[in-house]
C-alpha atoms as a PDB file:
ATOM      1  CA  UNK A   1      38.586 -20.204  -0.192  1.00  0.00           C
ATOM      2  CA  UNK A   2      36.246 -17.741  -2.265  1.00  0.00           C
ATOM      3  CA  UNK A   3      38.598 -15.152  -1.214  1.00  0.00           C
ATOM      4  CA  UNK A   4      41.767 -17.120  -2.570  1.00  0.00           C
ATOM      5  CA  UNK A   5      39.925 -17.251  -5.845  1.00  0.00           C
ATOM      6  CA  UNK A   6      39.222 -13.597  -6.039  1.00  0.00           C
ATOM      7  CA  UNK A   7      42.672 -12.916  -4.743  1.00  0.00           C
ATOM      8  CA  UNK A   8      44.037 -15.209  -7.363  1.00  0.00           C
ATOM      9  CA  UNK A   9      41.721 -13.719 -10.574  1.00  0.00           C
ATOM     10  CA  UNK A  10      42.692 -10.208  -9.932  1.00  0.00           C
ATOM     11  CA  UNK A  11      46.356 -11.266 -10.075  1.00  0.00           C
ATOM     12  CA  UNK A  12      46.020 -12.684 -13.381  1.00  0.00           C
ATOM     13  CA  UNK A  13      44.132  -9.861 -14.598  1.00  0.00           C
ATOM     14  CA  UNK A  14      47.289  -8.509 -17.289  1.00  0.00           C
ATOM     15  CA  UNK A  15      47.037  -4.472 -16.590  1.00  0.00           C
ATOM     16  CA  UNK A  16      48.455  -2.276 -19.192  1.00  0.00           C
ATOM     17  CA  UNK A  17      49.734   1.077 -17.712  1.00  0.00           C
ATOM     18  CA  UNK A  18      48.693   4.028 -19.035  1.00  0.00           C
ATOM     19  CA  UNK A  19      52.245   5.284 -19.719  1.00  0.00           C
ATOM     20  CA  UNK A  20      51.958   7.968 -17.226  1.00  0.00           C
ATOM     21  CA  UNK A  21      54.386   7.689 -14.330  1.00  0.00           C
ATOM     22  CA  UNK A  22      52.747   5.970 -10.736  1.00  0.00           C
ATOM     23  CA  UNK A  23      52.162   8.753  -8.414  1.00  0.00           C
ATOM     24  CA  UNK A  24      52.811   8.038  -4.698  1.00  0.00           C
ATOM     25  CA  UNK A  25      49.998   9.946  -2.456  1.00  0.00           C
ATOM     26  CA  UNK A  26      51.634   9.809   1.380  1.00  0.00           C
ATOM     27  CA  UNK A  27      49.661   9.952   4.558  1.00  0.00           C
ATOM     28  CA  UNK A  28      50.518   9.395   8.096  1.00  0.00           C
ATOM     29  CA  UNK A  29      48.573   5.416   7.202  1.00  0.00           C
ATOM     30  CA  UNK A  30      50.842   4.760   4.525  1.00  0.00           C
ATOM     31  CA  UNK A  31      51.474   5.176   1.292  1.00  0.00           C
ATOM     32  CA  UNK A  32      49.249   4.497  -1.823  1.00  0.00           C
ATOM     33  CA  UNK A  33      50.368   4.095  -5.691  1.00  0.00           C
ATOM     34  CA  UNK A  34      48.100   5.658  -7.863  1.00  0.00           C
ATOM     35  CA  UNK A  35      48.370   4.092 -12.021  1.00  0.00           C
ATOM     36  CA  UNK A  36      46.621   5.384 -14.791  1.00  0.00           C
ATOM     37  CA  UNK A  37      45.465   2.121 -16.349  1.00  0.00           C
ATOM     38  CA  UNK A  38      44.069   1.613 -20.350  1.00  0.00           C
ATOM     39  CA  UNK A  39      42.239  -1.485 -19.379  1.00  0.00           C
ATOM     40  CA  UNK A  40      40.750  -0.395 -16.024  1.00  0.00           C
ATOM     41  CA  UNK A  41      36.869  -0.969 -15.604  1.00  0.00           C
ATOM     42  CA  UNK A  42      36.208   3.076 -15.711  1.00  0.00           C
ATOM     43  CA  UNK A  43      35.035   4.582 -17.423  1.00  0.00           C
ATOM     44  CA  UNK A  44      33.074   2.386 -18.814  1.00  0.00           C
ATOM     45  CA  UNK A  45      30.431   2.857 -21.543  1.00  0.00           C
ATOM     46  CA  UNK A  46      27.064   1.857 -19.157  1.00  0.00           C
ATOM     47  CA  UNK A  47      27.985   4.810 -17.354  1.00  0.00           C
ATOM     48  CA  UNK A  48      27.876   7.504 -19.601  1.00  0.00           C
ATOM     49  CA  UNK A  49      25.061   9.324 -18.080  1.00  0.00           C
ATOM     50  CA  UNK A  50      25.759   8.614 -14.599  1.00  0.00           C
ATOM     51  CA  UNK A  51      24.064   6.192 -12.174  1.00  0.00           C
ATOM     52  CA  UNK A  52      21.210   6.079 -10.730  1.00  0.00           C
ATOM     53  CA  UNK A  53      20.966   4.587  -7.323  1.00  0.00           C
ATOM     54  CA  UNK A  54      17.084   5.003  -6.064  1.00  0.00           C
ATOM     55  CA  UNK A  55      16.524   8.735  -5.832  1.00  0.00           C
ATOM     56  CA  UNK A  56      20.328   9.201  -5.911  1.00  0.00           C
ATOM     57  CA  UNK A  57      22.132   9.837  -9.433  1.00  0.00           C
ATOM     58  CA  UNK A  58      26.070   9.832  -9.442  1.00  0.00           C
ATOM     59  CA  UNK A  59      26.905  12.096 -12.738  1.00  0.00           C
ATOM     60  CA  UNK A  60      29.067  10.667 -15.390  1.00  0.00           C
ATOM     61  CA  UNK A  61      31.464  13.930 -14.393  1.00  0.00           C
ATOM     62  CA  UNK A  62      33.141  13.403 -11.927  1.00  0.00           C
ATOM     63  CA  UNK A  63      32.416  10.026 -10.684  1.00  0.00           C
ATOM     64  CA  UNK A  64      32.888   8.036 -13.633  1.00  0.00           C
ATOM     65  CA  UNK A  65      35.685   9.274 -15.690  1.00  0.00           C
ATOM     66  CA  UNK A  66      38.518   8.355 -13.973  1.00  0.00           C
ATOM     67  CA  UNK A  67      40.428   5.384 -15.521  1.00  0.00           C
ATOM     68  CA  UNK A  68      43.133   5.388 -12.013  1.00  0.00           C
ATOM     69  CA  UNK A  69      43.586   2.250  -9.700  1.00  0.00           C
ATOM     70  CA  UNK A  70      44.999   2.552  -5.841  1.00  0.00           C
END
């Protein structure tokens, strides 16, 4: 059921595209649309100087400046 609701809250999500066109990456799997969104969660402000995961840190560049969604 959880999933349902999850399913259910990311379709009512309104997404604004970018107004770049979708690009379609192909693969012997499938395909995959790739949008530029203006309200995707990246970048996002708390991760303007990276992340830090333990001893791990993910720079800001290039992890975190991509506003695309698969």
């Amino acid at each position: 059921m959880s999933t349902l609701a999850l399913l259910g809250v990311l379709f009512a999500i309104p997404c604004e595209p970018a107004g770049e066109p979708i690009r379609w990456d192909i693969s012997k799997l499938g395909q995959t649309a790739i949008v530029r969104l203006n309200n995707a969660p990246f970048p996002h402000a708390s991760r303007a100087d990276g992340f830090k995961s333990g001893e791990k840190l993910y720079p800001r560049d290039p992890h975190y400046t991509d506003n695309s969604v698969a």
